[in-house]
PDB file of N, CA and C in Angstrom:
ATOM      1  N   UNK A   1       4.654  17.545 -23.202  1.00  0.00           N
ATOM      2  CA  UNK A   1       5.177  17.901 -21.892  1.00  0.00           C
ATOM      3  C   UNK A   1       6.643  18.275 -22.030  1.00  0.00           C
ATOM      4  N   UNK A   2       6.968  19.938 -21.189  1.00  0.00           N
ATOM      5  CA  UNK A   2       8.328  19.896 -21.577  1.00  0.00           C
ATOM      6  C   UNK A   2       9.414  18.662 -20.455  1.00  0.00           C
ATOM      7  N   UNK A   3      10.235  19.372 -20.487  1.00  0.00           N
ATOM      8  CA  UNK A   3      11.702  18.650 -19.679  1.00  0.00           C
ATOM      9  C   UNK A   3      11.429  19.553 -18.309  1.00  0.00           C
ATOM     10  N   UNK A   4      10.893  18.559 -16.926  1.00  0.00           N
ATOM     11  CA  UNK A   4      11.194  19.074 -15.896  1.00  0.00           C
ATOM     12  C   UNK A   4       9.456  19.762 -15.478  1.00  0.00           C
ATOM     13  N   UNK A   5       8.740  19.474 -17.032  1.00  0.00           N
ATOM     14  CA  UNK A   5       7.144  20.145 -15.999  1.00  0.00           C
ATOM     15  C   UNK A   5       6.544  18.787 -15.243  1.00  0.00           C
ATOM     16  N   UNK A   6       5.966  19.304 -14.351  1.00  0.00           N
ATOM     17  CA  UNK A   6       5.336  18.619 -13.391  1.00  0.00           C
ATOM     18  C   UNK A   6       3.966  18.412 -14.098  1.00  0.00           C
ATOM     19  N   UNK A   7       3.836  17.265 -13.471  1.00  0.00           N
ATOM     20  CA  UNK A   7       2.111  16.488 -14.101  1.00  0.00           C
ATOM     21  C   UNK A   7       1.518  15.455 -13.007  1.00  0.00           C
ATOM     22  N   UNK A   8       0.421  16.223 -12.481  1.00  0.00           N
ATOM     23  CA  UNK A   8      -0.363  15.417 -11.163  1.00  0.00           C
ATOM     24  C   UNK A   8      -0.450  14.168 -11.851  1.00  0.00           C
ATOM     25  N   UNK A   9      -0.116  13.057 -10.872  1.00  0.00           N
ATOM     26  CA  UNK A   9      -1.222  11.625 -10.462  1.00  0.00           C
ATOM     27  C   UNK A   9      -2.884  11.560 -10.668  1.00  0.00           C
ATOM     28  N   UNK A  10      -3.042  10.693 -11.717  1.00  0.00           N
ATOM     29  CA  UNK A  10      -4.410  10.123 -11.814  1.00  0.00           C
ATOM     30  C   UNK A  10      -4.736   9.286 -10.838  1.00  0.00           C
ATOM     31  N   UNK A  11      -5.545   9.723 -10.148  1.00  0.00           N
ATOM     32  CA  UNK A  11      -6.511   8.766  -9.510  1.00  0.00           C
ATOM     33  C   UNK A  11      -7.153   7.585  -9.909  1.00  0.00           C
ATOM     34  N   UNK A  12      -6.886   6.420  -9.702  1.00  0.00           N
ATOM     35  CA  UNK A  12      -7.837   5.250 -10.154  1.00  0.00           C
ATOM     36  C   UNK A  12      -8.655   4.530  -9.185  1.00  0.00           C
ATOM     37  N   UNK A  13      -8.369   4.428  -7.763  1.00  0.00           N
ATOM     38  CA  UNK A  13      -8.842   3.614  -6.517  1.00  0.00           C
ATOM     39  C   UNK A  13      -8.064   4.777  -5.394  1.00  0.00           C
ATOM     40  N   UNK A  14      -9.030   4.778  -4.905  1.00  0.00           N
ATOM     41  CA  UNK A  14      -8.653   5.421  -3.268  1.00  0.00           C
ATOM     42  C   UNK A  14      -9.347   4.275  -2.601  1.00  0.00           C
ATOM     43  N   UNK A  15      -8.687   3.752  -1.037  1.00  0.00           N
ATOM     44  CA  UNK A  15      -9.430   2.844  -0.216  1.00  0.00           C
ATOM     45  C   UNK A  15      -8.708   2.928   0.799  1.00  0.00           C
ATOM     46  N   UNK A  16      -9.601   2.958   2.148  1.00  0.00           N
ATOM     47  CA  UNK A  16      -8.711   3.395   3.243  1.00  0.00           C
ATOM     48  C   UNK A  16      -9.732   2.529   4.625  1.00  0.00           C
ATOM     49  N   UNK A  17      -8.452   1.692   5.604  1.00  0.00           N
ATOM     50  CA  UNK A  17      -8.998   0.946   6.452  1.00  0.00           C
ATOM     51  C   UNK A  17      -8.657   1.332   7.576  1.00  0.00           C
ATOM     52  N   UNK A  18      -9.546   0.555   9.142  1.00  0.00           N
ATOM     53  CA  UNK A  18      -8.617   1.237   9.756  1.00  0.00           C
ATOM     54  C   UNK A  18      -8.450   0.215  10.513  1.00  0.00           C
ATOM     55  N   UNK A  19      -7.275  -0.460  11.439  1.00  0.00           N
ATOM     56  CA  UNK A  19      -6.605  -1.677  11.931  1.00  0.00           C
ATOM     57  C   UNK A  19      -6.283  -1.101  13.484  1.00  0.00           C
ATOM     58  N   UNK A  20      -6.678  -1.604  14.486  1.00  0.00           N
ATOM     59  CA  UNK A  20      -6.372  -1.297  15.660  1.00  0.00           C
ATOM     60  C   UNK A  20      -6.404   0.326  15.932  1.00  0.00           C
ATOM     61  N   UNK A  21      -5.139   0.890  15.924  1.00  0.00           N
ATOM     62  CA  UNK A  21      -5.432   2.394  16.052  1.00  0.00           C
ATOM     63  C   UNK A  21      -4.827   3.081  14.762  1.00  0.00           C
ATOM     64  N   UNK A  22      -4.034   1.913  13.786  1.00  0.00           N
ATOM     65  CA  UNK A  22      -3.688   2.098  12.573  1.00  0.00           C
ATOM     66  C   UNK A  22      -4.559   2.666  11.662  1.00  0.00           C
ATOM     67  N   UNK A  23      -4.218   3.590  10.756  1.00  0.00           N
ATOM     68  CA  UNK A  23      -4.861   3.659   9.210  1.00  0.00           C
ATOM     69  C   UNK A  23      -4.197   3.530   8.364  1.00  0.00           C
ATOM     70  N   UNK A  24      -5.153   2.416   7.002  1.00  0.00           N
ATOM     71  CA  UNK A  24      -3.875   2.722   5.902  1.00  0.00           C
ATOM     72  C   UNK A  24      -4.610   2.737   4.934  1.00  0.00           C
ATOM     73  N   UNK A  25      -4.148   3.750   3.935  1.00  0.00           N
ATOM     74  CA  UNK A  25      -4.663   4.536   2.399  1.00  0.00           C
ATOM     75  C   UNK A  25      -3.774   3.778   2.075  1.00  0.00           C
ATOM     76  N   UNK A  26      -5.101   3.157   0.379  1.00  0.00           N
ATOM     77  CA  UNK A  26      -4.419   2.327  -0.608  1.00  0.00           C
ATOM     78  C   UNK A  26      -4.985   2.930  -1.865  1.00  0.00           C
ATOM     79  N   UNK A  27      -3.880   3.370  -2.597  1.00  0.00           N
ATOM     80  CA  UNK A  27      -4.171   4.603  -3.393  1.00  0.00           C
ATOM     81  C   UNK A  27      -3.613   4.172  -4.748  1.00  0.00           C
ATOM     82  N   UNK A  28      -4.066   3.650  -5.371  1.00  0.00           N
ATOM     83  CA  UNK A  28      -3.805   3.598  -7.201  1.00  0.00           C
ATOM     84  C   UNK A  28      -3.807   4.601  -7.797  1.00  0.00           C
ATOM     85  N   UNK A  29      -2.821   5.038  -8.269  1.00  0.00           N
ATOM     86  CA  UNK A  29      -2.573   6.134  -9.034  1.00  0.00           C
ATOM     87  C   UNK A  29      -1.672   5.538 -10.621  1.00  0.00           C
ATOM     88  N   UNK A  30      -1.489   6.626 -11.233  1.00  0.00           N
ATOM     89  CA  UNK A  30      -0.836   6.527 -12.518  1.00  0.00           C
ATOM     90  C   UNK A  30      -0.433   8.089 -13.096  1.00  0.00           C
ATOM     91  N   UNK A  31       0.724   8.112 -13.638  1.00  0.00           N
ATOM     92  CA  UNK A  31       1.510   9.517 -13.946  1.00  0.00           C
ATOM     93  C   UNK A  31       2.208   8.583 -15.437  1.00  0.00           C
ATOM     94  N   UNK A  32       2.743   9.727 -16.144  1.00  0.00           N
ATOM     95  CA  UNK A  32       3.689   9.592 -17.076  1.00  0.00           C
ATOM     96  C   UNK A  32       4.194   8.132 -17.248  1.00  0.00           C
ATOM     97  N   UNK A  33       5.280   8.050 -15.747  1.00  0.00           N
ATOM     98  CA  UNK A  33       6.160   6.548 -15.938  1.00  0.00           C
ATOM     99  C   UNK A  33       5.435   5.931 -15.697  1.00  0.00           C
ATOM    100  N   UNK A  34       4.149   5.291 -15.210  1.00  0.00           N
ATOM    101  CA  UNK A  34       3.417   4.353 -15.255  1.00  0.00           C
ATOM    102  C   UNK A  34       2.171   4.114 -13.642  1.00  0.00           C
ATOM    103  N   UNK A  35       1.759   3.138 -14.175  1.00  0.00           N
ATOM    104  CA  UNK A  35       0.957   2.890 -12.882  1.00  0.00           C
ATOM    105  C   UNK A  35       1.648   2.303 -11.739  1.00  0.00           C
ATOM    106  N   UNK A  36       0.845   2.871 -10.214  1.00  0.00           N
ATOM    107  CA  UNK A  36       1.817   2.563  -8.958  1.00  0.00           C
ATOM    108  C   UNK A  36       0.488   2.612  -8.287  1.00  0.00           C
ATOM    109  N   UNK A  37       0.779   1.234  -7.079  1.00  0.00           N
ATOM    110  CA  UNK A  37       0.006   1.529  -5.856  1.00  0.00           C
ATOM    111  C   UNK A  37       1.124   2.446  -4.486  1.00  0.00           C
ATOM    112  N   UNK A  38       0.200   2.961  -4.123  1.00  0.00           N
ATOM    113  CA  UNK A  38       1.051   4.180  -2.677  1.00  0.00           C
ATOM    114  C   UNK A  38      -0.026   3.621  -1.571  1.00  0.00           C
ATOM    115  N   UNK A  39       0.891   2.860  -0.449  1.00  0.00           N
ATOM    116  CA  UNK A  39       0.449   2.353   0.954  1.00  0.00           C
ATOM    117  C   UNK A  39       0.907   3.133   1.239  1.00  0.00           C
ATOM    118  N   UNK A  40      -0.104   4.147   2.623  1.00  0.00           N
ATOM    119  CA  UNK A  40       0.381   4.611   3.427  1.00  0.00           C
ATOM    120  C   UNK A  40      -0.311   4.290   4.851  1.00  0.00           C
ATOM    121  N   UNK A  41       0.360   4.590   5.963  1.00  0.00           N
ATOM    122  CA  UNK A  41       0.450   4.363   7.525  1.00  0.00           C
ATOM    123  C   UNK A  41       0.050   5.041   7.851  1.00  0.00           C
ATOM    124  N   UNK A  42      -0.482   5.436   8.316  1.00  0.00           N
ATOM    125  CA  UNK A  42      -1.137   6.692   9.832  1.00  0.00           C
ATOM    126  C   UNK A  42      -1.260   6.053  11.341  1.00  0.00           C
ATOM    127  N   UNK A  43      -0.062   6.506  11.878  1.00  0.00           N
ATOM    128  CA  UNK A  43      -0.635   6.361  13.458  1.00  0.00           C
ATOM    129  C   UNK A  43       0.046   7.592  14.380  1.00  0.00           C
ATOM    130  N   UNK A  44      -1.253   8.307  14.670  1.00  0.00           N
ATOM    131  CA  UNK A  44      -0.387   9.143  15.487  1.00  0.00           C
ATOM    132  C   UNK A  44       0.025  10.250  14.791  1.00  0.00           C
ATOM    133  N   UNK A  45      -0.649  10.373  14.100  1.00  0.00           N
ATOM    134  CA  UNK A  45      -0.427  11.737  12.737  1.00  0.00           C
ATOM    135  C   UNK A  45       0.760  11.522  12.329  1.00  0.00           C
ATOM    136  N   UNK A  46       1.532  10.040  12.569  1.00  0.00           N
ATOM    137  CA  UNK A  46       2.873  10.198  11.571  1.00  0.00           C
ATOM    138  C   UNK A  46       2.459   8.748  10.378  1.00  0.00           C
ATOM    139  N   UNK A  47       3.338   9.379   9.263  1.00  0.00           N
ATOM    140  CA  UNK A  47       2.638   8.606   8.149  1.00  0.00           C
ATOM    141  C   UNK A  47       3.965   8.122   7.686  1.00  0.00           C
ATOM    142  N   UNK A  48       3.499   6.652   7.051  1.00  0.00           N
ATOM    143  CA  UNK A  48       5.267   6.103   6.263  1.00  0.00           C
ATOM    144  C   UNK A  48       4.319   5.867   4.982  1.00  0.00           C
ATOM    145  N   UNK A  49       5.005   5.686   3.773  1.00  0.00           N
ATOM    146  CA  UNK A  49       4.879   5.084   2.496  1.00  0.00           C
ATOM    147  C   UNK A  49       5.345   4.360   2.098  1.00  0.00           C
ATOM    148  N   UNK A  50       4.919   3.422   1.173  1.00  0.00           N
ATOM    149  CA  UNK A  50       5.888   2.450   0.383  1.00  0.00           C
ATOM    150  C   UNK A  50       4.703   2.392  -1.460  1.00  0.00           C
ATOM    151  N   UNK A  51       5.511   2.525  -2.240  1.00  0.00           N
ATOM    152  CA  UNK A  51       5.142   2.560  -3.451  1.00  0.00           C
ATOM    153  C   UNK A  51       5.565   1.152  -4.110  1.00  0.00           C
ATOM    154  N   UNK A  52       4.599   0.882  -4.771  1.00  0.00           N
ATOM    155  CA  UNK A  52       4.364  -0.718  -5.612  1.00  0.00           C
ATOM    156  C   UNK A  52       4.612  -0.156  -6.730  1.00  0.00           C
ATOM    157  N   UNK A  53       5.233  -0.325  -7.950  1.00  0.00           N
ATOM    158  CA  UNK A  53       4.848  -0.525  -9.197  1.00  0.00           C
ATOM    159  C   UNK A  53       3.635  -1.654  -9.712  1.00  0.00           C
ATOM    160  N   UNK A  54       2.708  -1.504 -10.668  1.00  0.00           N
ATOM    161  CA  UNK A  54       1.725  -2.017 -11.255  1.00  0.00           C
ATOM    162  C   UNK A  54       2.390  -3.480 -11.303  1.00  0.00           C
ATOM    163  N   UNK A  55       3.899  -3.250 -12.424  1.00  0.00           N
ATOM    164  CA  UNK A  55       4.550  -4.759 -12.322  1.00  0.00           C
ATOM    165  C   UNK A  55       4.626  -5.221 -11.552  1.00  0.00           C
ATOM    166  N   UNK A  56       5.160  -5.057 -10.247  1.00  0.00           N
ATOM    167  CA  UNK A  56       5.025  -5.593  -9.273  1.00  0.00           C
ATOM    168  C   UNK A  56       3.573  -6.261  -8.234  1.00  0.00           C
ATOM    169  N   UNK A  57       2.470  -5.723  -8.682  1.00  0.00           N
ATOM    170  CA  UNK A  57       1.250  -6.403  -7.354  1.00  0.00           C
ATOM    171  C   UNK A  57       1.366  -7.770  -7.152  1.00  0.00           C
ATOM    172  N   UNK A  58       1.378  -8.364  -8.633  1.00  0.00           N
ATOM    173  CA  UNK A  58       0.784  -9.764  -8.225  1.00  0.00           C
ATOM    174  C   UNK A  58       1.911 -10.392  -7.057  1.00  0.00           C
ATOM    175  N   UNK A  59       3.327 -10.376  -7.244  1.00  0.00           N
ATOM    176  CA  UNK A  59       4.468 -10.485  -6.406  1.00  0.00           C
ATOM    177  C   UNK A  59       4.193 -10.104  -4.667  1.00  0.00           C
ATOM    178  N   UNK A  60       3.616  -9.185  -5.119  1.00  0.00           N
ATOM    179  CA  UNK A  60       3.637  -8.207  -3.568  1.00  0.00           C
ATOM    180  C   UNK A  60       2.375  -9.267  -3.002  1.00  0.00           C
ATOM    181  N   UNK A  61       1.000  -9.668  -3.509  1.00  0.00           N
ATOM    182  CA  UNK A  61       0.052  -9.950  -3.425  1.00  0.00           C
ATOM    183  C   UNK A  61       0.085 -11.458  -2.784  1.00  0.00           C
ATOM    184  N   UNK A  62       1.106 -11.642  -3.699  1.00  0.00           N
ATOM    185  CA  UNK A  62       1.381 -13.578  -3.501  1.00  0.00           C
ATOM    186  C   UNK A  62       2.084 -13.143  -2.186  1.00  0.00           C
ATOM    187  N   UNK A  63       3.156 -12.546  -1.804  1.00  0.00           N
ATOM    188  CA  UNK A  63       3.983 -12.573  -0.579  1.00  0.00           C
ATOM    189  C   UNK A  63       3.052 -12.315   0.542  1.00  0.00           C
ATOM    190  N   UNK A  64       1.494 -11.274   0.574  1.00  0.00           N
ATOM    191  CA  UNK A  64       0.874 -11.008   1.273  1.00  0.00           C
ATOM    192  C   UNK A  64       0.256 -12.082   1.878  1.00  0.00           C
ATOM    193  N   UNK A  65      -0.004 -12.751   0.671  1.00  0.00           N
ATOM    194  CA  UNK A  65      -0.827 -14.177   0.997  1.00  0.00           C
ATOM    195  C   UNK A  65       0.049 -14.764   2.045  1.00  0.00           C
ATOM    196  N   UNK A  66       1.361 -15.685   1.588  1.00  0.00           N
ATOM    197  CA  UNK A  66       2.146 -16.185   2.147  1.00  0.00           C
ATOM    198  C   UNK A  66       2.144 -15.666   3.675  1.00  0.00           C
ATOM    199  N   UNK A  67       1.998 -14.413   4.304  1.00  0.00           N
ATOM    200  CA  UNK A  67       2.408 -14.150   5.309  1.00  0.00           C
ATOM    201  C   UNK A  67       0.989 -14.549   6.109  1.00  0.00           C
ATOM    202  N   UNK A  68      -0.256 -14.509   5.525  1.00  0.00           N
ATOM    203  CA  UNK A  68      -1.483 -14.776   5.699  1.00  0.00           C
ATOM    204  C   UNK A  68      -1.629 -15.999   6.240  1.00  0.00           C
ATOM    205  N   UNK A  69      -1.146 -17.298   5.707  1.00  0.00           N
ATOM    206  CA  UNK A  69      -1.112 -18.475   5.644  1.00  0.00           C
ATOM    207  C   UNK A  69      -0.521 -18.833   6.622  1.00  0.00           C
ATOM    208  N   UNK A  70       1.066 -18.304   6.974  1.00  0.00           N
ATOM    209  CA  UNK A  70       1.935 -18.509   7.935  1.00  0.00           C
ATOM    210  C   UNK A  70       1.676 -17.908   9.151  1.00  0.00           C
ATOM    211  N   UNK A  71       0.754 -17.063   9.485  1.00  0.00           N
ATOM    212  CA  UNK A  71       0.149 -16.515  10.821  1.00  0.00           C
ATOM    213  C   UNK A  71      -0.984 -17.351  10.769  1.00  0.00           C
ATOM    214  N   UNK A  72      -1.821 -18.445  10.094  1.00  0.00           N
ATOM    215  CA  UNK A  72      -2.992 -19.049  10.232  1.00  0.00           C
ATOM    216  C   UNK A  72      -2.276 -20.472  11.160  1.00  0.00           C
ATOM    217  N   UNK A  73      -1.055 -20.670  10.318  1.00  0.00           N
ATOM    218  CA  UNK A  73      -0.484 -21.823  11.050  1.00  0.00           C
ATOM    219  C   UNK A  73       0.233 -21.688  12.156  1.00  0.00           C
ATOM    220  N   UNK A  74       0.879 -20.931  12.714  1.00  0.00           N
ATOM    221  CA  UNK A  74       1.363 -20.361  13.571  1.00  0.00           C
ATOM    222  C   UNK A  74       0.347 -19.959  14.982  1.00  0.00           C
ATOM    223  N   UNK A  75      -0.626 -20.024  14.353  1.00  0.00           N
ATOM    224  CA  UNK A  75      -1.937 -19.666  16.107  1.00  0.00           C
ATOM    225  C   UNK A  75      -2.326 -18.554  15.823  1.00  0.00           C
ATOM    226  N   UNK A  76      -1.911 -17.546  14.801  1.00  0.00           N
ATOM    227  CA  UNK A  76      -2.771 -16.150  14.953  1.00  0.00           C
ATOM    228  C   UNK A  76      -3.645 -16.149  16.022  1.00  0.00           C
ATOM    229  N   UNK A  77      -2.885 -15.664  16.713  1.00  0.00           N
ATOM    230  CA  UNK A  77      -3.419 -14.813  18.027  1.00  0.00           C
ATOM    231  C   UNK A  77      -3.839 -13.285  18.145  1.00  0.00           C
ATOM    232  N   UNK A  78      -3.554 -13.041  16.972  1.00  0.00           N
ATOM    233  CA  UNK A  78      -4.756 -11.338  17.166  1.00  0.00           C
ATOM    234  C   UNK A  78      -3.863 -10.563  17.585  1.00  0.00           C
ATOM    235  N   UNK A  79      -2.377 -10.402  17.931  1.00  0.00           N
ATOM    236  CA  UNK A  79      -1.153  -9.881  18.878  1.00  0.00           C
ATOM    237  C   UNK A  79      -1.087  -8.694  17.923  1.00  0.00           C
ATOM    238  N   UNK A  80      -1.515  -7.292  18.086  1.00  0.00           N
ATOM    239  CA  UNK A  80      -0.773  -6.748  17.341  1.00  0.00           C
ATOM    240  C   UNK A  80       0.915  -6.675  17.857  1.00  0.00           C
ATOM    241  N   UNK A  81       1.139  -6.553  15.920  1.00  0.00           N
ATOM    242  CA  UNK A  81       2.382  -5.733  16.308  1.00  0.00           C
ATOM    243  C   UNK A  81       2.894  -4.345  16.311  1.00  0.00           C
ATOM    244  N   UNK A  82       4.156  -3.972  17.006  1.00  0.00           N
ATOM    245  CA  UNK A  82       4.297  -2.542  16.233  1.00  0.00           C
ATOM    246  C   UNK A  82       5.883  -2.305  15.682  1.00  0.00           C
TER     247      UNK A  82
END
């Protein structure tokens, strides 16, 4: 590969849910610098992203939990937010 060519994203997992009137694509990919998960948002035809590095899931995963746990104790009431 030279300096500066472009090289598509491998696909490894596409998965996509949909939450109230929310959607969100959870997209494993991998390029050159390494493997990354890409969350994205859809509401309203406007979309946000946030990119994980591979190093990073289990981190991201454990914090997910944590927030899981703390809305179980808290009354999870079903409230969305926005």
């Amino acid at each position: 590969m030279k300096t500066g060519e472009w090289v598509a994203d491998s696909q490894l997992l596409s998965e996509k849910i949909q939450i109230e009137r929310k959607q969100f694509f959870f997209d494993l990919k991998e390029n050159p610098r390494g493997r990354f998960l890409k969350i994205t948002e859809e509401v309203g035809g406007r979309r946000d992203t946030i990119i994980i590095p591979s190093t990073g899931l289990d981190l991201f995963l454990a914090t997910v939990g944590k927030a899981i746990e703390a809305d179980k104790v808290n009354g999870n009431g079903n409230v969305a937010l926005e």
